[in-house]
Protein backbone atom coordinates (compact mmCIF):
# COMPACT_ATOMS: atom_id res chain seq x y z
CA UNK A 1 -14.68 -2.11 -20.99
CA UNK A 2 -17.08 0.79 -21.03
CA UNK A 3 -18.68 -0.34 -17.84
CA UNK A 4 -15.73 -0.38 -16.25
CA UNK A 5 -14.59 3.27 -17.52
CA UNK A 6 -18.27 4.38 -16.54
CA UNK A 7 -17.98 3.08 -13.01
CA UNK A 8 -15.08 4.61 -12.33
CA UNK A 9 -15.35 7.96 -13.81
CA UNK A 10 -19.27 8.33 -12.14
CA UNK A 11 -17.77 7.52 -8.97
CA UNK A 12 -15.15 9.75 -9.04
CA UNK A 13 -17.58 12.55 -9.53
CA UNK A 14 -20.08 11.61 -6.76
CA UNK A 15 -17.23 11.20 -4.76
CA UNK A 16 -15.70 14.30 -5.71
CA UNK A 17 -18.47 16.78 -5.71
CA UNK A 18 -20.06 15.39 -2.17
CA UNK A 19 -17.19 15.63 -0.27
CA UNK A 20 -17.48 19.52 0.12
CA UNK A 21 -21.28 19.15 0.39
CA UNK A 22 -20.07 16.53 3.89
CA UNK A 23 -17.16 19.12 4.95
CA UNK A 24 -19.58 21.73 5.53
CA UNK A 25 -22.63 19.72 6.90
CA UNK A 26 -20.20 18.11 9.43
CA UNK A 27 -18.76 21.81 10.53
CA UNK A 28 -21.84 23.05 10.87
CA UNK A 29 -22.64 19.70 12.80
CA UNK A 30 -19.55 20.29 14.83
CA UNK A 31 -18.74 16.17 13.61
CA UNK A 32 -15.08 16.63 14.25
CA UNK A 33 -11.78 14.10 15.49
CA UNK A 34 -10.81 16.37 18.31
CA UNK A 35 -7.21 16.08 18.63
CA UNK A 36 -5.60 14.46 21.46
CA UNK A 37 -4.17 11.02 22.98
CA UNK A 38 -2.48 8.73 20.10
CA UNK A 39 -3.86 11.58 17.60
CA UNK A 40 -1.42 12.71 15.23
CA UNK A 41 -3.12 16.25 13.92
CA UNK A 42 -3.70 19.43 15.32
CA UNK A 43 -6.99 21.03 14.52
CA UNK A 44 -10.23 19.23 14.01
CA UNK A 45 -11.30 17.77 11.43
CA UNK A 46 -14.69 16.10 9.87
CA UNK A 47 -14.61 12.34 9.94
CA UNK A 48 -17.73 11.56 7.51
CA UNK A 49 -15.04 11.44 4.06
CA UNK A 50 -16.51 7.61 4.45
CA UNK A 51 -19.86 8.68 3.84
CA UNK A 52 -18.95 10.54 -0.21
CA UNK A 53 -16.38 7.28 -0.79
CA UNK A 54 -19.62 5.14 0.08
CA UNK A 55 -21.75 7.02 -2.04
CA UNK A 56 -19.33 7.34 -4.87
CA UNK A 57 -18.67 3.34 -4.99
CA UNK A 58 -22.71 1.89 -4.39
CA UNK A 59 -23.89 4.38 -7.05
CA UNK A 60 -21.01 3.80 -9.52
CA UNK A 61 -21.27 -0.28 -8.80
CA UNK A 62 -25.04 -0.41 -8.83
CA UNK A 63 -25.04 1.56 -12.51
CA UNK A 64 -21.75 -0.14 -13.99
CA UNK A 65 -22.28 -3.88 -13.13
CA UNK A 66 -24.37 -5.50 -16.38
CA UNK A 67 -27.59 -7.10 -14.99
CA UNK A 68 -26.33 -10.18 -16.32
CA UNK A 69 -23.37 -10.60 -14.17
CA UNK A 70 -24.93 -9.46 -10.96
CA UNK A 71 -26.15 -12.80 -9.52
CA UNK A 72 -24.55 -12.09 -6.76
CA UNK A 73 -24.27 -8.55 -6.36
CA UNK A 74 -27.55 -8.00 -3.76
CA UNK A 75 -25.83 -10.19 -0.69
CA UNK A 76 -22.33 -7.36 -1.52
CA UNK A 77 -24.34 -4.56 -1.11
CA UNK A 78 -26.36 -6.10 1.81
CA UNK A 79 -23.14 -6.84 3.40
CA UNK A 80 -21.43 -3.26 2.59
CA UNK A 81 -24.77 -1.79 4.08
CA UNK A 82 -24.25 -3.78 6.99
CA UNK A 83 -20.67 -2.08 7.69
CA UNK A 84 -21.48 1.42 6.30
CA UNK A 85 -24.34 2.08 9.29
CA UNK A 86 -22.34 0.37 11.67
CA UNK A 87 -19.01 3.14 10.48
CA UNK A 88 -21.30 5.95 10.17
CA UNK A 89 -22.65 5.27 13.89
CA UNK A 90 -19.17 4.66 14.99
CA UNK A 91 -18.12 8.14 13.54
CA UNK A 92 -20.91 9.61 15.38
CA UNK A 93 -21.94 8.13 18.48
CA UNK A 94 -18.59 5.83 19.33
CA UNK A 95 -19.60 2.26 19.06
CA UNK A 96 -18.08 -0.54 21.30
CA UNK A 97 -15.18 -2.78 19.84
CA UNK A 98 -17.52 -5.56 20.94
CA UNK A 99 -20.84 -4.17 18.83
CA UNK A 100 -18.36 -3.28 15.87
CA UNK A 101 -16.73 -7.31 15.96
CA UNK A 102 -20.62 -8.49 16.00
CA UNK A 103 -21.57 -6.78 13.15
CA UNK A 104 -18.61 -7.92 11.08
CA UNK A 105 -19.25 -11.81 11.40
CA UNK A 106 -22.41 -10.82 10.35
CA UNK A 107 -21.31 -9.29 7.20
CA UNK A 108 -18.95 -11.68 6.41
CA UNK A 109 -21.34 -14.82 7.23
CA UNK A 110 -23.87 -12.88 4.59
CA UNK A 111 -20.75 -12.64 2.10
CA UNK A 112 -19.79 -16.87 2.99
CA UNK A 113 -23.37 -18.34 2.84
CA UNK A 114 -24.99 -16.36 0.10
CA UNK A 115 -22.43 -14.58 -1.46
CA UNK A 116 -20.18 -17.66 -2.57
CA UNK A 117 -16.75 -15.54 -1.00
CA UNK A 118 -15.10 -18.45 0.17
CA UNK A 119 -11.81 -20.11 1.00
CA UNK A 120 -11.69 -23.34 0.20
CA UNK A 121 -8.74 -24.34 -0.86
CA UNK A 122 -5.09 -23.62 -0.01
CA UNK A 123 -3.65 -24.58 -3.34
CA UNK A 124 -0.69 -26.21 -1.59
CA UNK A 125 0.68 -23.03 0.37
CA UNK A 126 1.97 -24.37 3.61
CA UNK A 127 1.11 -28.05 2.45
CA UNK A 128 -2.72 -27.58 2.43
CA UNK A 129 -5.16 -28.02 0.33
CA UNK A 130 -8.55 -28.65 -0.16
CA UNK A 131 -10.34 -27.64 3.16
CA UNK A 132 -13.71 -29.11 5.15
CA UNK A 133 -16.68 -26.94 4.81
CA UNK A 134 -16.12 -26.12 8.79
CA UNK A 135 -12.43 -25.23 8.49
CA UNK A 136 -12.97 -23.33 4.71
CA UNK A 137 -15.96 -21.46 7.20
CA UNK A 138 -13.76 -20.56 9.77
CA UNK A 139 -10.69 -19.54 8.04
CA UNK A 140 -12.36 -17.31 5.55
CA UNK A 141 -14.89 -15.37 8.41
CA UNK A 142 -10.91 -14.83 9.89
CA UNK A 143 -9.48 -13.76 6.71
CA UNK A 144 -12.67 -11.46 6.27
CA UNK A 145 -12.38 -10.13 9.48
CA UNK A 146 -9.03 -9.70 9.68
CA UNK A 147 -8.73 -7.84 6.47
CA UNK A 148 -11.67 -5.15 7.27
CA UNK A 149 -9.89 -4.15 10.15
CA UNK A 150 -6.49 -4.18 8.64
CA UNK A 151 -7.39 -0.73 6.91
CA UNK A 152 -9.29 0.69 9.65
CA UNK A 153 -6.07 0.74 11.83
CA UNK A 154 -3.67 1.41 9.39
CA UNK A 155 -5.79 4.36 8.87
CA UNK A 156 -3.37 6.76 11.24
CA UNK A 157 -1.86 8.98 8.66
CA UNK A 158 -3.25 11.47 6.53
CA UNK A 159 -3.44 10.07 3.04
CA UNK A 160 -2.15 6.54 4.08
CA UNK A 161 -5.23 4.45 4.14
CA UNK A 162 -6.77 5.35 1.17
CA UNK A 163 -3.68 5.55 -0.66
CA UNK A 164 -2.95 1.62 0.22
CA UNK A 165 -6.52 1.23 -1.18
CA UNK A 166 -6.02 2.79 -4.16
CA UNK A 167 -2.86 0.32 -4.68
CA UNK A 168 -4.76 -3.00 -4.03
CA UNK A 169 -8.17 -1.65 -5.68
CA UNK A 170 -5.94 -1.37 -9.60
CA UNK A 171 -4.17 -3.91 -8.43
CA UNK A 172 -7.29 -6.10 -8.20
CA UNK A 173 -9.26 -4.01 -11.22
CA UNK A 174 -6.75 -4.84 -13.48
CA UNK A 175 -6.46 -8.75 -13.15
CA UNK A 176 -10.47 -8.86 -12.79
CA UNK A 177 -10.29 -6.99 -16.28
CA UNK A 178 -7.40 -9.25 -17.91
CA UNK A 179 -9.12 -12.36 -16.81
CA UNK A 180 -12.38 -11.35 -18.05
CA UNK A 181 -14.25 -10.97 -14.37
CA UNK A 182 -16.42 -7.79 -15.20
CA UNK A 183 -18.30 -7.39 -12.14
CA UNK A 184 -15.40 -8.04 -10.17
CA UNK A 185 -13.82 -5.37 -12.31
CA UNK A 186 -16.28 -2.63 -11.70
CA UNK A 187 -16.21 -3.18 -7.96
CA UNK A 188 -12.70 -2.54 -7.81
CA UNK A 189 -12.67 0.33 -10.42
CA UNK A 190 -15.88 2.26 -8.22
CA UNK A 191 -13.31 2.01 -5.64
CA UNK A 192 -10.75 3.38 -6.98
CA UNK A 193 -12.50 6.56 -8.40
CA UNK A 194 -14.05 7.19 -5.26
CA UNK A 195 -10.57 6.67 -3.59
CA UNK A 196 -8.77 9.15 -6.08
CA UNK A 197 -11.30 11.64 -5.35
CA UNK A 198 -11.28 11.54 -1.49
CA UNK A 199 -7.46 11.46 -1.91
CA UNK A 200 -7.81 15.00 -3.39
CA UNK A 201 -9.08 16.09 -0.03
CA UNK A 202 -7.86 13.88 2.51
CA UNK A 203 -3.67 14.80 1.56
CA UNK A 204 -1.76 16.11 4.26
CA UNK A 205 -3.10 18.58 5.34
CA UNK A 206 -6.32 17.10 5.67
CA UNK A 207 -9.86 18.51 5.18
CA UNK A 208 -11.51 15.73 5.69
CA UNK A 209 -11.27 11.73 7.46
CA UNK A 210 -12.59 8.81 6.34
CA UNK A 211 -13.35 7.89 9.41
CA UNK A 212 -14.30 4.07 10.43
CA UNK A 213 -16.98 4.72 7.88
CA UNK A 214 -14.53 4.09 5.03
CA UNK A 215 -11.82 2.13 6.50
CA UNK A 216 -14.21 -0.67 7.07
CA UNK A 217 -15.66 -0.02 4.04
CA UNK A 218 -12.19 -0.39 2.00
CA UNK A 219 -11.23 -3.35 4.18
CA UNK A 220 -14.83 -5.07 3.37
CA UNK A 221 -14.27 -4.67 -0.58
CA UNK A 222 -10.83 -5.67 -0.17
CA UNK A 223 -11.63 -9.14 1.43
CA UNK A 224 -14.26 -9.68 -1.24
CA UNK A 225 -11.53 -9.03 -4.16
CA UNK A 226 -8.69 -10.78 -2.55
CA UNK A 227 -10.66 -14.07 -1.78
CA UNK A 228 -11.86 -14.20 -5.53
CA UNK A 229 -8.64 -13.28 -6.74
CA UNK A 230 -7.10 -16.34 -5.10
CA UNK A 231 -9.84 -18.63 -5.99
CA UNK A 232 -9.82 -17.16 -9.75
CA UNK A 233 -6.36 -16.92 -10.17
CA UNK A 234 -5.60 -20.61 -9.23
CA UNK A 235 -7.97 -21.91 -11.68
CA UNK A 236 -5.41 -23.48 -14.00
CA UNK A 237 -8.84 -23.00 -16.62
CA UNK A 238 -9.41 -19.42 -16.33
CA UNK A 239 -8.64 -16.43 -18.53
CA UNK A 240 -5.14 -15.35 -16.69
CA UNK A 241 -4.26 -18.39 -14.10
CA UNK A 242 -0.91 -17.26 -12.00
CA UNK A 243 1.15 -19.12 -9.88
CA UNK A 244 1.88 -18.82 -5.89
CA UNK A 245 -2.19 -17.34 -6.04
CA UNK A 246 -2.73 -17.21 -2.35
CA UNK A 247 0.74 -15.64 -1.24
CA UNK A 248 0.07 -12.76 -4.38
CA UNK A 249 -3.45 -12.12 -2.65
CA UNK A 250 -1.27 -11.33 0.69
CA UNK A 251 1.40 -9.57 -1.47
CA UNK A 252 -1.35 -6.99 -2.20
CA UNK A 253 -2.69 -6.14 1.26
CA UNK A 254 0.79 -6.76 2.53
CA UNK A 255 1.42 -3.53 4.81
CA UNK A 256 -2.22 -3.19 6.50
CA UNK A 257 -2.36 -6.85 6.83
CA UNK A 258 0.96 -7.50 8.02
CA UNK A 259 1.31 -4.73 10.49
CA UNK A 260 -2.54 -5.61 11.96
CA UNK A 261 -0.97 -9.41 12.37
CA UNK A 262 1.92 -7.98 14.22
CA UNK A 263 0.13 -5.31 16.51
CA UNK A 264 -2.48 -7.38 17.53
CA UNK A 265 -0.05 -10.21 18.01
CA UNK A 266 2.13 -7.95 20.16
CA UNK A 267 -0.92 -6.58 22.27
CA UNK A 268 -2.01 -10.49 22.69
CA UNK A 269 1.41 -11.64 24.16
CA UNK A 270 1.29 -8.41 26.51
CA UNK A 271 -1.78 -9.56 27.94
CA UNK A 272 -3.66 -6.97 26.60
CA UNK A 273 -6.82 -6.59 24.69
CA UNK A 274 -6.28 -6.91 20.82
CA UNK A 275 -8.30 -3.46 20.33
CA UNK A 276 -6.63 -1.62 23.16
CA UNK A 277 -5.11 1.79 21.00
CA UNK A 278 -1.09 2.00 21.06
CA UNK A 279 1.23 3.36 19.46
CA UNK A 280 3.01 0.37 17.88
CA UNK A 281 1.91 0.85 14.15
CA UNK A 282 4.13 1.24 11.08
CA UNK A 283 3.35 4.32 10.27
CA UNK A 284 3.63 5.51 14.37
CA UNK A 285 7.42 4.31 14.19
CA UNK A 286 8.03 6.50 10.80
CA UNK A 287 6.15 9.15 12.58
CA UNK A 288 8.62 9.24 15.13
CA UNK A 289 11.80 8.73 13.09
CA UNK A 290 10.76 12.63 11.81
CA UNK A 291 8.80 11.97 8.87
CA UNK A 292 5.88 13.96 8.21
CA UNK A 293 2.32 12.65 6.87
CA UNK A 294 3.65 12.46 3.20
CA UNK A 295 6.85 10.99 3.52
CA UNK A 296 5.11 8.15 5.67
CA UNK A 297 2.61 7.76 2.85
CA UNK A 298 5.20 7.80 0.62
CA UNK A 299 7.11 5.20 2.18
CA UNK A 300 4.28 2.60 3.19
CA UNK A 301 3.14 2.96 -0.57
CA UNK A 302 6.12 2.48 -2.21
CA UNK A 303 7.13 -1.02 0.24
CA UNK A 304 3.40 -2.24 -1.18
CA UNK A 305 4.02 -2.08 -4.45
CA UNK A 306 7.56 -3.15 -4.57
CA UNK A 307 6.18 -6.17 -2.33
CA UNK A 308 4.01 -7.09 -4.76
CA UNK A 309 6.70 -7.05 -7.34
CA UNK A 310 8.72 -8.97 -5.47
CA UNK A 311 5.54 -11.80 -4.98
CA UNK A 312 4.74 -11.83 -8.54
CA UNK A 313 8.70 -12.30 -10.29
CA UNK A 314 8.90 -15.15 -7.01
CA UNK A 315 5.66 -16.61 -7.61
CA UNK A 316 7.22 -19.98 -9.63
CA UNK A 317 8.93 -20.75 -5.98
CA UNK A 318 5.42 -21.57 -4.93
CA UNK A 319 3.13 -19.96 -2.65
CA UNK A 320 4.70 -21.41 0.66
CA UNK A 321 8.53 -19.67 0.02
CA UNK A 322 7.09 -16.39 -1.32
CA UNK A 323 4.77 -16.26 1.40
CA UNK A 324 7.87 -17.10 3.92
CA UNK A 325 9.98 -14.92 1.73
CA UNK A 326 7.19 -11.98 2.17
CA UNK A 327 7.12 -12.17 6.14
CA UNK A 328 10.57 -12.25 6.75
CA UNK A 329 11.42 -8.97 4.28
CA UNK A 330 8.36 -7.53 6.29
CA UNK A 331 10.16 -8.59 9.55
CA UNK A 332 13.57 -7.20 8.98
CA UNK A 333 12.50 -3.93 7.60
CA UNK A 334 9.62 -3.43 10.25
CA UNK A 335 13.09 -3.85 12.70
CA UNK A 336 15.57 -1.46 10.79
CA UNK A 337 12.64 0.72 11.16
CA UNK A 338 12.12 0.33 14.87
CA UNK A 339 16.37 0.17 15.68
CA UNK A 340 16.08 3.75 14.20
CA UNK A 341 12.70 4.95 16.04
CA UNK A 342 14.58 3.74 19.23
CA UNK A 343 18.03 5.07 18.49
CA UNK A 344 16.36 8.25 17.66
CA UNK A 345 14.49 8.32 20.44
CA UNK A 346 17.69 7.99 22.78
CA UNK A 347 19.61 10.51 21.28
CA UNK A 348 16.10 13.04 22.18
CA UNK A 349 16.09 12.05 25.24
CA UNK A 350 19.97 13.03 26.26
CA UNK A 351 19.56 16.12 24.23
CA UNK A 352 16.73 16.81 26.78
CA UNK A 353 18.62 16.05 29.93
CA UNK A 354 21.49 18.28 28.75
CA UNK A 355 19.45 20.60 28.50
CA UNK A 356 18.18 20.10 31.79
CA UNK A 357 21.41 19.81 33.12
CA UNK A 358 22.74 23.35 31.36
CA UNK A 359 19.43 25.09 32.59
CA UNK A 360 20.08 24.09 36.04
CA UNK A 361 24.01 24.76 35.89
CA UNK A 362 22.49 28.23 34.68
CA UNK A 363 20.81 28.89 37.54
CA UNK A 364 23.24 28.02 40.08
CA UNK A 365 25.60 29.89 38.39
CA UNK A 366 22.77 33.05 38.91
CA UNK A 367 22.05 32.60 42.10
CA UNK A 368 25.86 32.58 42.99
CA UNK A 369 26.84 35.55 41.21
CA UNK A 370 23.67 37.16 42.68
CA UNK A 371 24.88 36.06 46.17
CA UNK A 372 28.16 37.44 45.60
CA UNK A 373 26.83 41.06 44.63
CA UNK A 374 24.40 40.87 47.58
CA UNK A 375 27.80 40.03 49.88
């Protein structure tokens, strides 16, 4: 227990104290997001907030894991490394989609071959089971994959990223504690106190971003917790076994994961590229329904957590109907949401033609009256 407490108070206070140390390098730096396009602020702001949350979280893990539970620990950190200088060059010098994809399968074949993060069985969820070594390969480099870039688009919204991250880190900290998984534990903890304290800054309005620096970062750890999670928490021999594992793992990362699935699904079926920008996120239709930074923060929070409530009091149905049960709740409310964004939109749009309209019946209505003086 105290290495858990120690991890995450130390990395709270790197975290914490660097982050105005990075503001003012990265003004003086002129290391801004310049607003613009698909941006949703005005002003500029620093994008290095990745670079204290990194610092915050290796420091805090490095100090807090015991020696004896950190067999595997070296091929994490080689791994993290891997997508921290590929997020701090991205945040600096723009890196390709292409270069960015590369150097993810490289982290997460480092986390597969030496670091024991595998899928490799389905524990019945969609009538599967026990998996090849090829197909348990494959489908956990996609699950990796998938999940590091689930936070880095998400990330759209002040607050909204890390704030999801904060949800699944506890989430996560607190089974790996319960079930006796102390390294696991500390991971997730580091996170969290780093996340806490970049939350401090990063709240609408913004000082600082966390750039693709820490979404990748947060999406990285968060693959590495949910796959041991599910392989942990299906063990009907370990500390705190649960039911319906694998569908409570996707309960968790439910509104990055989802809405990634969806966009990129959507940009597939237009024929476009899957890391072409739009405007088709979650948080881009609550954006438009009105909703300012918190509120959408609010909101995307408060559907994780009660999605995870809903997975765990379901989770005797087994894994296949709660993970059915999860999609289709995600579905219909990801609809009401967009029936609304639309409707909404409508109604703007006639308000602006009448106001056309009345503008231009204005001025014929001037230019007649001035005719009739001139006459």
């Amino acid at each position: 227990m105290n290495h858990i407490i120690l991890s995450g108070g130390l990395a709270f206070l790197i975290t914490f104290f660097s982050i105005p140390v990075i503001i003012e390098v990265a003004k003086d730096k002129k290391l801004f997001d310049i607003p613009g396009g698909r941006k949703v602020h005005d002003a500029v702001i620093p994008t290095l907030g990745g670079l204290g949350i990194f610092a915050g979280f290796i420091i805090a893990t490095l100090i807090g894991v015991p020696p004896s539970e950190a067999a595997v620990l070296q091929y994490f950190i080689a791994a993290i490394m891997i997508i921290f200088f590929m997020g701090i060059k991205d945040d600096i010098l723009i890196l390709t989609a292409t270069k960015k994809f590369v150097g993810q399968l490289i982290a997460a074949s480092i986390l597969i071959k030496f670091g024991g993060i595998r899928i490799t069985d389905m524990y019945g969820m969609m009538g599967l089971n026990a998996l090849s070594p090829t197909v348990s390969f494959l489908i956990t480099l996609l699950t990796i994959v998938v999940i590091t870039n689930s936070f880095n688009l998400i990330d759209g919204v002040d607050g909204l990223a890390g704030s999801l991250g904060l949800v699944t880190s506890i989430t996560f900290g607190f089974y790996f504690y319960l079930s006796g998984q102390v390294m696991y534990s500390v991971i997730a903890l580091s996170l969290t106190g780093s996340l806490i304290a970049f939350l401090i800054y990063n709240f609408n309005p913004a000082k600082i971003f966390m750039g693709d620096t820490g979404s990748l970062l947060i999406g990285l750890i968060n693959s590495i917790l949910v796959i041991k999670f599910i392989n942990i928490a299906s063990n009907p021999d370990s500390t705190f076994p649960l039911e319906s594992a694998p569908a409570l793992g996707f309960a968790v990362l439910l509104v990055p994961l989802f809405d990634t699935l969806r966009v990129v699904s959507h940009r597939i079926l237009s024929r476009r590229s899957p890391f072409s920008p739009d405007r088709n996120h979650i948080h881009h239709f609550l954006l438009d329904l009105g909703l300012n930074h918190k509120k959408v923060t609010f909101i995307c929070v408060a559907a994780n957590i009660l999605f995870i409530a809903l997975a765990y009091f379901l989770r005797s149905a087994g894994a296949s109907l709660v993970m059915l049960t999860l999609i289709a709740a995600s579905t219909i409310l990801v609809s009401i949401i967009y029936f609304f964004k639309s409707k909404r939109k409508i109604a703007v749009i006639s308000i602006q033609l009448d106001k056309k309209l009345l503008i231009k019946s204005q001025n014929i209505i001037r230019v007649k009256r001035e005719t009739i003086q001139q006459d």
